[in-house]
Structure formats: structure tokens, C-alpha cells
C-alpha atoms as a PDB file:
ATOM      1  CA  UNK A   1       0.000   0.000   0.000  1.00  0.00           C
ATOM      2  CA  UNK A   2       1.173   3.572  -0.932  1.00  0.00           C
ATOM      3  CA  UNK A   3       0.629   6.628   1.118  1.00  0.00           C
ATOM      4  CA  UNK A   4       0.229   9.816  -1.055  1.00  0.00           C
ATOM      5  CA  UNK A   5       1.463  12.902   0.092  1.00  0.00           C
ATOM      6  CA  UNK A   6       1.288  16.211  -1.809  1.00  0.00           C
ATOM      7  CA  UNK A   7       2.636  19.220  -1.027  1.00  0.00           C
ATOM      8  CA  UNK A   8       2.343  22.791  -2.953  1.00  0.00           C
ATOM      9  CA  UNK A   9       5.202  24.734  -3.127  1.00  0.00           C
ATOM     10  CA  UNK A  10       6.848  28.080  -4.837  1.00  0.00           C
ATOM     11  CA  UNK A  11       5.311  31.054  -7.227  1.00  0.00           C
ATOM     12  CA  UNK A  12       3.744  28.576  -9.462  1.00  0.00           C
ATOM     13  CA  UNK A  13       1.770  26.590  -7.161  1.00  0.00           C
ATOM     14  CA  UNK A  14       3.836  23.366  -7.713  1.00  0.00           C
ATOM     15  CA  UNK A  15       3.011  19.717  -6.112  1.00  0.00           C
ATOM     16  CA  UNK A  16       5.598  18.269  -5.175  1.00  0.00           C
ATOM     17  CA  UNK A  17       5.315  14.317  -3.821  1.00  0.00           C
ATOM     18  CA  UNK A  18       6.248  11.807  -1.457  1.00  0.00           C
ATOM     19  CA  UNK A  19       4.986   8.216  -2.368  1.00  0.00           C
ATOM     20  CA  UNK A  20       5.931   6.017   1.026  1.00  0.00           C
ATOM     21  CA  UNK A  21       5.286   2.490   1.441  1.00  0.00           C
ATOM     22  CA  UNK A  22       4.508   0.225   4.230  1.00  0.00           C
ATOM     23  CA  UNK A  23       8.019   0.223   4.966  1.00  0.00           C
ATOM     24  CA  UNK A  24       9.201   3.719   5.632  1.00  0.00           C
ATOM     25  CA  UNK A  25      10.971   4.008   2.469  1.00  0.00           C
ATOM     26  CA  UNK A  26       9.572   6.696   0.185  1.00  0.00           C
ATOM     27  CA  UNK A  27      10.791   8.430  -3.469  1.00  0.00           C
ATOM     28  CA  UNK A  28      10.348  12.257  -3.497  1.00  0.00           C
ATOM     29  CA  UNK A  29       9.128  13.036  -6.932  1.00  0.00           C
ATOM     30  CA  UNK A  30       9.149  17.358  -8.481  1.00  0.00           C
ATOM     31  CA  UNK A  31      11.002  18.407  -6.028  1.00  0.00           C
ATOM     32  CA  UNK A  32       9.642  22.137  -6.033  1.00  0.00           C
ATOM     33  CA  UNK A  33      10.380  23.787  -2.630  1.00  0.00           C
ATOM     34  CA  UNK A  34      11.809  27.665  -3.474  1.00  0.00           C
ATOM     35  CA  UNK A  35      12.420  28.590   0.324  1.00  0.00           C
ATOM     36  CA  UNK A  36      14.620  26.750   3.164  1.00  0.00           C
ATOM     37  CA  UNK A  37      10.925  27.688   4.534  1.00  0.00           C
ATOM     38  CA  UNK A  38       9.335  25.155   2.567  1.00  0.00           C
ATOM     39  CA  UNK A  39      12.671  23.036   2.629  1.00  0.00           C
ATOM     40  CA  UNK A  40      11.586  22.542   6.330  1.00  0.00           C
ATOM     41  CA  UNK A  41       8.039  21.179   5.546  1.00  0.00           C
ATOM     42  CA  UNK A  42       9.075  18.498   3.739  1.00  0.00           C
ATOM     43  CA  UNK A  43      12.033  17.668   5.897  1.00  0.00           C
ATOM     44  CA  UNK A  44      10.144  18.038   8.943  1.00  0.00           C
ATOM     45  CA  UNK A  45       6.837  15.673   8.193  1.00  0.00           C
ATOM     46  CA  UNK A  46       9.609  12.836   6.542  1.00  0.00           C
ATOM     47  CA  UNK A  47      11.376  13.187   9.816  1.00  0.00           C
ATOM     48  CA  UNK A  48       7.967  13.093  11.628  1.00  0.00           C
ATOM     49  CA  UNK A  49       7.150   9.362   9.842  1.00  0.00           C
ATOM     50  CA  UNK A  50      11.181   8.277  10.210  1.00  0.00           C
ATOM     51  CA  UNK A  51      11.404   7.742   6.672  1.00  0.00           C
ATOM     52  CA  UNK A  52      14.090   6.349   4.145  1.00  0.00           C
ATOM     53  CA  UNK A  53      14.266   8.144   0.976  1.00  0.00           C
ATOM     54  CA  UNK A  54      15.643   5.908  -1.873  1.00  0.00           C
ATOM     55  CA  UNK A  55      15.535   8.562  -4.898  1.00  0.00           C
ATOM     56  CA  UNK A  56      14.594  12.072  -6.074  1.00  0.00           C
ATOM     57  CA  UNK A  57      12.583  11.670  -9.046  1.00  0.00           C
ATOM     58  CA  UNK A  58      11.887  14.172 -11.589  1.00  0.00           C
ATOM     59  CA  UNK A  59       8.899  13.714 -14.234  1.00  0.00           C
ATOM     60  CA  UNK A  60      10.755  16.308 -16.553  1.00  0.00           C
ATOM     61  CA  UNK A  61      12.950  19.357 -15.408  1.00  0.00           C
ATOM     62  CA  UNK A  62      10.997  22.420 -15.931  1.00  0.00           C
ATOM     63  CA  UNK A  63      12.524  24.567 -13.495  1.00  0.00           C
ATOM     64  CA  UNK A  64       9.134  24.845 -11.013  1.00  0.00           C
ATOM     65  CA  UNK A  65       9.727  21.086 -10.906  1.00  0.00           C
ATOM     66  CA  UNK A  66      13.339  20.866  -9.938  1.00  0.00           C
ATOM     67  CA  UNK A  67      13.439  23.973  -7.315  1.00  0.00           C
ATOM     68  CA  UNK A  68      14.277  21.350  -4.567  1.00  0.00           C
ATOM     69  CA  UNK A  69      16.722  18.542  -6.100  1.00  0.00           C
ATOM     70  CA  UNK A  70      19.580  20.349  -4.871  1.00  0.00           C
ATOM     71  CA  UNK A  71      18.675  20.458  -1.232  1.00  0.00           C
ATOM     72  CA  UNK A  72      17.390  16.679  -1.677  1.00  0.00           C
ATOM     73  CA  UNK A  73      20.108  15.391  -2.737  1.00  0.00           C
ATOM     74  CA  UNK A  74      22.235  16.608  -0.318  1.00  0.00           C
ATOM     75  CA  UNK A  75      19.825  15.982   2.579  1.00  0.00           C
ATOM     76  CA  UNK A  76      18.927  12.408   1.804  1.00  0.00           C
ATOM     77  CA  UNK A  77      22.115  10.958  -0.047  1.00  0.00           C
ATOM     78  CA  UNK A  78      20.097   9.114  -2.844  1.00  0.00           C
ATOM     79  CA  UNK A  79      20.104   8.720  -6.299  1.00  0.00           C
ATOM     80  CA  UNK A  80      18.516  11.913  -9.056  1.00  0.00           C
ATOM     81  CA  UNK A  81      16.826  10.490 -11.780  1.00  0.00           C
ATOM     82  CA  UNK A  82      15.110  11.927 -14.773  1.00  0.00           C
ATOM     83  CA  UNK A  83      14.438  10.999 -18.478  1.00  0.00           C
ATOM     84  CA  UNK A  84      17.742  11.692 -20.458  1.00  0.00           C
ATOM     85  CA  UNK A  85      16.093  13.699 -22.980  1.00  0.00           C
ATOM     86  CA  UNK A  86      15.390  16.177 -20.242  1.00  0.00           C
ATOM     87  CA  UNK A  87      19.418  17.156 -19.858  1.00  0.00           C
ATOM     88  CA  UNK A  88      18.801  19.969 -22.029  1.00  0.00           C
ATOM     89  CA  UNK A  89      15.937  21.571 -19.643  1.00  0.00           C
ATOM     90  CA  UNK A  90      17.780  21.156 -16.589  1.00  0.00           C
ATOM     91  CA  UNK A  91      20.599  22.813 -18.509  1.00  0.00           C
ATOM     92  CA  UNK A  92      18.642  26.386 -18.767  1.00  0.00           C
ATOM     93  CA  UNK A  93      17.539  26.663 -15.265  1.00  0.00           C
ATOM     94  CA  UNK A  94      19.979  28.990 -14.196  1.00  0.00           C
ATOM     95  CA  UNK A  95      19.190  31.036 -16.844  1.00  0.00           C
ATOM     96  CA  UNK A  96      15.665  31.303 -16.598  1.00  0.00           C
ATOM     97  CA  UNK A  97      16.004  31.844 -12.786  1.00  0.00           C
ATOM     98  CA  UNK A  98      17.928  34.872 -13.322  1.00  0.00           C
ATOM     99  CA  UNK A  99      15.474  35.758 -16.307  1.00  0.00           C
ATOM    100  CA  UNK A 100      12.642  35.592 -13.948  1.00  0.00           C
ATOM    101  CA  UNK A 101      14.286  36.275 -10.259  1.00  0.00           C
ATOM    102  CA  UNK A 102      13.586  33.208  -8.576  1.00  0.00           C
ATOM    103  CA  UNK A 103      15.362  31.834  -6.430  1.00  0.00           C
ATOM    104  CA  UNK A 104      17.521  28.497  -7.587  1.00  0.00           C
ATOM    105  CA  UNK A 105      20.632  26.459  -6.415  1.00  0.00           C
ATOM    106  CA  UNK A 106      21.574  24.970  -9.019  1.00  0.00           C
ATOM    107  CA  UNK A 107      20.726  21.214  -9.726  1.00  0.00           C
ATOM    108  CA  UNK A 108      22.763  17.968 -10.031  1.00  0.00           C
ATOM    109  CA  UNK A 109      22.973  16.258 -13.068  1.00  0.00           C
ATOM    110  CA  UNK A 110      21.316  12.510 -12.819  1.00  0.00           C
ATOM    111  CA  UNK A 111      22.694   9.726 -11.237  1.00  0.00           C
ATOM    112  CA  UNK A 112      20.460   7.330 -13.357  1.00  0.00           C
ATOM    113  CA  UNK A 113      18.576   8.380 -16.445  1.00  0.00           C
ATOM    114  CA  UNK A 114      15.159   6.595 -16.513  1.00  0.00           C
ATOM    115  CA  UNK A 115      12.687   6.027 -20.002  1.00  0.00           C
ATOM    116  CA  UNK A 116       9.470   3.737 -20.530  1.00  0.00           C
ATOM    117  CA  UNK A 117       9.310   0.139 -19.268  1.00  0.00           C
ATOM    118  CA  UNK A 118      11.381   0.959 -16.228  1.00  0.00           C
ATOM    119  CA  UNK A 119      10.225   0.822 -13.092  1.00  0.00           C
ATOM    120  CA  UNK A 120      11.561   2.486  -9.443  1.00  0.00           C
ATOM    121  CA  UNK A 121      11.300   0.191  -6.686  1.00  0.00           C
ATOM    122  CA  UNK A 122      11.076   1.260  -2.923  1.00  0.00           C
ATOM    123  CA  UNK A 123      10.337  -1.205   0.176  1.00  0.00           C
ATOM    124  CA  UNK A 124       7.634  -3.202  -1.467  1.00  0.00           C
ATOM    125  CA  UNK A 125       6.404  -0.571  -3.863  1.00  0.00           C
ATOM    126  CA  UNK A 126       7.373   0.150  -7.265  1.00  0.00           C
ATOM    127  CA  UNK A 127       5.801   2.562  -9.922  1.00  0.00           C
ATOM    128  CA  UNK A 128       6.349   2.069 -13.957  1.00  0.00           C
ATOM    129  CA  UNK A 129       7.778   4.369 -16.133  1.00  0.00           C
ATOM    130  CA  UNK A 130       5.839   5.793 -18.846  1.00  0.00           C
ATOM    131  CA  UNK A 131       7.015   8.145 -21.808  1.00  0.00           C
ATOM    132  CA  UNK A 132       4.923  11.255 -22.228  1.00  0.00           C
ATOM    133  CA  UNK A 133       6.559  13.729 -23.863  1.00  0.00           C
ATOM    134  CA  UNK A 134       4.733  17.138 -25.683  1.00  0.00           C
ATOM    135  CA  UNK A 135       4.666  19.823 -22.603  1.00  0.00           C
ATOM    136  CA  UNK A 136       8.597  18.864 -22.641  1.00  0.00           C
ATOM    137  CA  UNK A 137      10.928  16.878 -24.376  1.00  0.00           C
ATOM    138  CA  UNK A 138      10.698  13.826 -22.956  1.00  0.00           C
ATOM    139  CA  UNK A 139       8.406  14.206 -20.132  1.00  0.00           C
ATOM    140  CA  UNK A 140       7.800  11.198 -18.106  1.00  0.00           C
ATOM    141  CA  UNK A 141       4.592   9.969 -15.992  1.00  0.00           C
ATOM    142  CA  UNK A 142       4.589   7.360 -13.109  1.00  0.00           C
ATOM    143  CA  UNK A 143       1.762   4.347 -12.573  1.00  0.00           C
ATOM    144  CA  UNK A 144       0.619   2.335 -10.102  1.00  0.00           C
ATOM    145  CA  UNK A 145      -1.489  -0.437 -11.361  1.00  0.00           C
ATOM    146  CA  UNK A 146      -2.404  -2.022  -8.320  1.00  0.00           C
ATOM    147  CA  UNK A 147      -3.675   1.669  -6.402  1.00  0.00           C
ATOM    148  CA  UNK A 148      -4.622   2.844 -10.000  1.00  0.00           C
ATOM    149  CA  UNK A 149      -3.147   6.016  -9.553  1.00  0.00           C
ATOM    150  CA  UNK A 150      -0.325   8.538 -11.960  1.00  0.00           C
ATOM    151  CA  UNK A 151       1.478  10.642 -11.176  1.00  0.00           C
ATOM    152  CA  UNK A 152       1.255  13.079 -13.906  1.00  0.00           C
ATOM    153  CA  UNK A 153       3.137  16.198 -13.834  1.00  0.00           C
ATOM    154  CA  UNK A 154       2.585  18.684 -16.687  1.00  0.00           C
ATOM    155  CA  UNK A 155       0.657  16.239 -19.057  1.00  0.00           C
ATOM    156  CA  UNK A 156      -2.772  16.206 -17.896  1.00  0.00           C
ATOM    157  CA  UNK A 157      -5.122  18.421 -15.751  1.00  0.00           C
ATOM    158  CA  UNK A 158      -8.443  19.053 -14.086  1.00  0.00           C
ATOM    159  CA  UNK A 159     -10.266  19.949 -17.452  1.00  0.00           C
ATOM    160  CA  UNK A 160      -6.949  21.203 -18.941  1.00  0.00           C
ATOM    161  CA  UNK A 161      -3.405  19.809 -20.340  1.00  0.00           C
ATOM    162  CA  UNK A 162      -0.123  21.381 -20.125  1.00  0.00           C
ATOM    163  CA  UNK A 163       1.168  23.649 -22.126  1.00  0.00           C
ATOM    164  CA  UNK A 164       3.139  23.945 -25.011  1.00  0.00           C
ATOM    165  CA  UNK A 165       4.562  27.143 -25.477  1.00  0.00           C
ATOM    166  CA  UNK A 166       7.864  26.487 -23.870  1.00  0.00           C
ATOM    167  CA  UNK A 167      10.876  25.295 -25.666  1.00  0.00           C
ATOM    168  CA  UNK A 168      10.370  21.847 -26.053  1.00  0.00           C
ATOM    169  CA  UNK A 169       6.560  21.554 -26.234  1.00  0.00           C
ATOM    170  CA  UNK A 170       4.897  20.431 -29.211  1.00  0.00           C
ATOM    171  CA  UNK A 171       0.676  20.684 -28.782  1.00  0.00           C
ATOM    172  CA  UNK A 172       0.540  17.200 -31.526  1.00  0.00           C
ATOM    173  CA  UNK A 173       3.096  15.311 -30.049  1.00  0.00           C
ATOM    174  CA  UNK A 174       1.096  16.137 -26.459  1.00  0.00           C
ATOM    175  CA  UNK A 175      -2.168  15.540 -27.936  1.00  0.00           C
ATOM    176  CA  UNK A 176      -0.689  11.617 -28.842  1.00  0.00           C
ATOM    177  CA  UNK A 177       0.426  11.193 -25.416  1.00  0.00           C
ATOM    178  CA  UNK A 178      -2.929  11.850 -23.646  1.00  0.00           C
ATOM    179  CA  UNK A 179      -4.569  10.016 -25.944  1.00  0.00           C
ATOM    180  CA  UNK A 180      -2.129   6.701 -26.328  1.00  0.00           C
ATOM    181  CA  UNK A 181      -0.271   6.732 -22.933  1.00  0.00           C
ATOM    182  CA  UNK A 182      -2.800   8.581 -20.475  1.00  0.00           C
ATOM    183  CA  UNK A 183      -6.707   7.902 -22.316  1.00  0.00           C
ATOM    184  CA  UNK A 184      -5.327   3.995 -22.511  1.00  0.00           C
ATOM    185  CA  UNK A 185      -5.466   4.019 -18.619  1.00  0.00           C
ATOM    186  CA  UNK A 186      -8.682   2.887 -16.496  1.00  0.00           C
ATOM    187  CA  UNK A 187     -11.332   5.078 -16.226  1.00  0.00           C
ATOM    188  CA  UNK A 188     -11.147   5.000 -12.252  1.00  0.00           C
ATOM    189  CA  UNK A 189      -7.489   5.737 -12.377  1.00  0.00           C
ATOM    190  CA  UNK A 190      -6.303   8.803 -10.370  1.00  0.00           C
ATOM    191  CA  UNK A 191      -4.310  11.591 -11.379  1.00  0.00           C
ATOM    192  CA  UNK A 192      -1.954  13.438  -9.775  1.00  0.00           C
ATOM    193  CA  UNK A 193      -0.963  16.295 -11.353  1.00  0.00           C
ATOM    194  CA  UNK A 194       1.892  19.135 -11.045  1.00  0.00           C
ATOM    195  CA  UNK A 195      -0.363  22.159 -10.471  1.00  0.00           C
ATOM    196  CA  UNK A 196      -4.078  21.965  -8.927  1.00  0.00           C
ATOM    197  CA  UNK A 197      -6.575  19.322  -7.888  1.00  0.00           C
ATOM    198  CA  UNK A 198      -5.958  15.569  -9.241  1.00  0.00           C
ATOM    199  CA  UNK A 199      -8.604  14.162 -11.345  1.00  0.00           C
ATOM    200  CA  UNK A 200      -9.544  11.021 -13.031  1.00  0.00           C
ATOM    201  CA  UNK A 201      -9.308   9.402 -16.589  1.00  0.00           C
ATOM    202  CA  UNK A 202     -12.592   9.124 -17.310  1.00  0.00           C
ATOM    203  CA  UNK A 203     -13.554  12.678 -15.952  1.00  0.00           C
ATOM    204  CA  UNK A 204     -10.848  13.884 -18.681  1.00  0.00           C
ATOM    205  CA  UNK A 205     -11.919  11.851 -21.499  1.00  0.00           C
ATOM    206  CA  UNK A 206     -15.438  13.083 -21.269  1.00  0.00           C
ATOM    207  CA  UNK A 207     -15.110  16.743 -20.387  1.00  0.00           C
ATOM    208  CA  UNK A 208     -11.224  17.745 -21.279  1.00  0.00           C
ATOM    209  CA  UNK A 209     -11.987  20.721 -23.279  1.00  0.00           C
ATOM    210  CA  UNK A 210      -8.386  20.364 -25.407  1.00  0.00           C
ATOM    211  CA  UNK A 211      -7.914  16.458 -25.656  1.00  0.00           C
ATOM    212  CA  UNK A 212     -11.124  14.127 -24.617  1.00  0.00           C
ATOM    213  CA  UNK A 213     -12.508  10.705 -25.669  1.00  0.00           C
ATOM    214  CA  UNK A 214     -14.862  12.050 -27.920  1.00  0.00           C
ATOM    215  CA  UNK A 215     -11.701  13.524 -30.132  1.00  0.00           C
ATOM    216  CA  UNK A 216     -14.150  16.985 -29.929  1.00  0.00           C
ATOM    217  CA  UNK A 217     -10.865  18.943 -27.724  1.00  0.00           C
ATOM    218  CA  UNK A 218      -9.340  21.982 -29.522  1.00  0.00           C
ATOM    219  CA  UNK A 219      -6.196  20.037 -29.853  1.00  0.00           C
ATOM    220  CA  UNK A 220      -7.978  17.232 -31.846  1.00  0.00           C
ATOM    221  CA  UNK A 221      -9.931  19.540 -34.345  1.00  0.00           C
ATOM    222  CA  UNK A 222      -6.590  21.007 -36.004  1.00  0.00           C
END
């Protein structure tokens, strides 16, 4: 059994999470925290549980989603994965941190580069890799059969989808990955998302105004 956690951190309203497992060993995944403020949350309630973090995972490297690697890393000694095709994102954080004034230590570069038909084991748990790529290069997801839940990140939303306006994005190629990776999920399934309220499959593929089951979004009519 997995225990959810979610936390919200930084300017853009990130979630960051903690999937734990009977155990006591957990994987942080979007790492987002801006603020040795917010730094202590999350240290604090893993310290409150006494648990073992085995790895930092990142579903793609957007800087709102990589905020916190640096200071997890160093705090919990594990591994930093991410899909390889992300390098290049991680590579202009610094620059859009100074672009934009946030505040950023810089992070590490992966220990382990992960892709689709992986999966990342902790205590009993493990999730499965899946490739998802369109809000960013090679954007990866996270699934749990058994729970039915995903962890999302920028993919898929509460009647929305990530966007596609950043370098990297492609609306089509984003489009083909709701619709072949995320719509070929149970209905039931939860979603976790990177920004907002999770949702569910089903809910998505009947009212997603930009990608839905009927093929009626406004990225299916172009």
C-alpha cells in the first residue's frame, strides 16, 4: 500500500510528492520547494514518519519542478533520476532563474537516467515508467497499477493539459500522449498532477476541453 502525500510549493503553485510504502521508504518526486521555509516542511513531516528516501525523481525538469533537487540530494544521499532527454531543460535553469528572479541552487545532473518500461522500486512498492513527452521533451509519468493512480506532472489536468509554449513543447506530439499513454489508462485511475486538484481518466476523457474521448478537444480539431 502507498501513502500519497502532496505538497504545494513556490510562485507557481507546484506539487511536489512523497509516495511512502509500508516500509518507511519513500521516493520524493518534483522536487519544487523555493524557500529553506518550505525546505523545512518536507524535511520536517519525513522526519515526523522516520522515513528512508531511496531517490529524487523528476517527471521532466521544468525549473518549477526541480526547485528542490539540490537540497534533496544533499539531505537524503540518494540517487537523481530523470528521463535523459530532459538534460537539455535542466541545462537552462539557471538562466531562466535569473530571467525571472527566482530563487535556484543549481541542480545535479542525474545519477540514473530513466525512459518507458522501467520501473523504481522502494520497500515493497514500485511505480512504472511511462514516456509522455509534448509539454517537454521527454516528459515522463509514473503508474501504479495495483492503487490505480499517476502521477502526472505537466501532461494532464483538471479539465486542462499542459502547455506547449515552452521550448520543447509540441501541442501534436502532447495531444498523442494523452490520448495513447494517459486515455489507454482505467477510467477509475487517479491523477496526480503538477499544479491543482488531481482528477480522473474518465472525468478527462469526457469533459477535457483540449484532448477528450470524444476527439471533440481543440487540440484534436486542427
Amino acid at each position: 500500500m502507498i501513502l500519497i502525500e502532496s505538497f504545494t510549493f513556490n510562485a507557481f503553485q507546484e506539487n511536489t510528492y512523497l509516495l511512502v510504502d509500508e516500509t518507511g521508504e519513500a521516493i520524493i518526486i518534483d522536487p519544487g520547494m523555493s524557500t529553506s521555509g518550505e525546505e523545512r516542511v518536507l524535511d520536517e513531516f519525513i522526519q515526523s514518519k522516520n522515513l528512508v528516501v531511496k531517490a529524487i525523481v523528476n517527471t521532466h525538469c521544468h525549473i518549477d519542478h526541480i526547485m528542490g533537487n539540490a537540497h534533496c540530494v544533499a539531505k537524503y544521499k540518494c540517487p537523481l533520476l530523470y528521463p535523459q532527454g530532459e538534460e537539455v531543460v535542466l541545462e537552462s535553469g539557471v538562466h531562466v532563474a535569473q530571467m525571472y528572479g527566482l530563487p535556484y541552487h543549481e541542480s545535479p545532473r542525474a545519477d540514473r537516467y530513466i525512459a518507458e518500461g522501467e520501473t523504481i522500486s522502494f520497500g515493497n512498492a514500485k511505480v512504472r515508467v511511462i514516456s509522455a513527452p509534448g509539454h517537454s521533451p521527454a516528459h515522463v509519468v509514473f503508474v501504479h497499477d495495483q492503487q490505480r493512480f499517476v502521477i502526472g506532472g505537466d501532461v494532464l489536468f483538471l479539465n486542462s493539459v499542459g502547455r506547449t509554449d515552452l521550448p520543447g513543447g509540441d501541442e501534436q506530439t502532447l495531444r498523442k500522449s494523452i490520448e495513447e499513454k494517459m486515455f489507454t489508462l482505467p477510467d477509475e485511475m487517479m491523477v496526480y498532477p503538477g499544479h491543482g486538484p488531481a482528477t480522473q481518466i474518465g472525468l478527462e476523457k469526457q469533459n477535457n476541453p483540449y484532448v477528450n474521448g470524444l476527439g471533440t478537444g481543440l487540440f484534436q480539431r486542427k
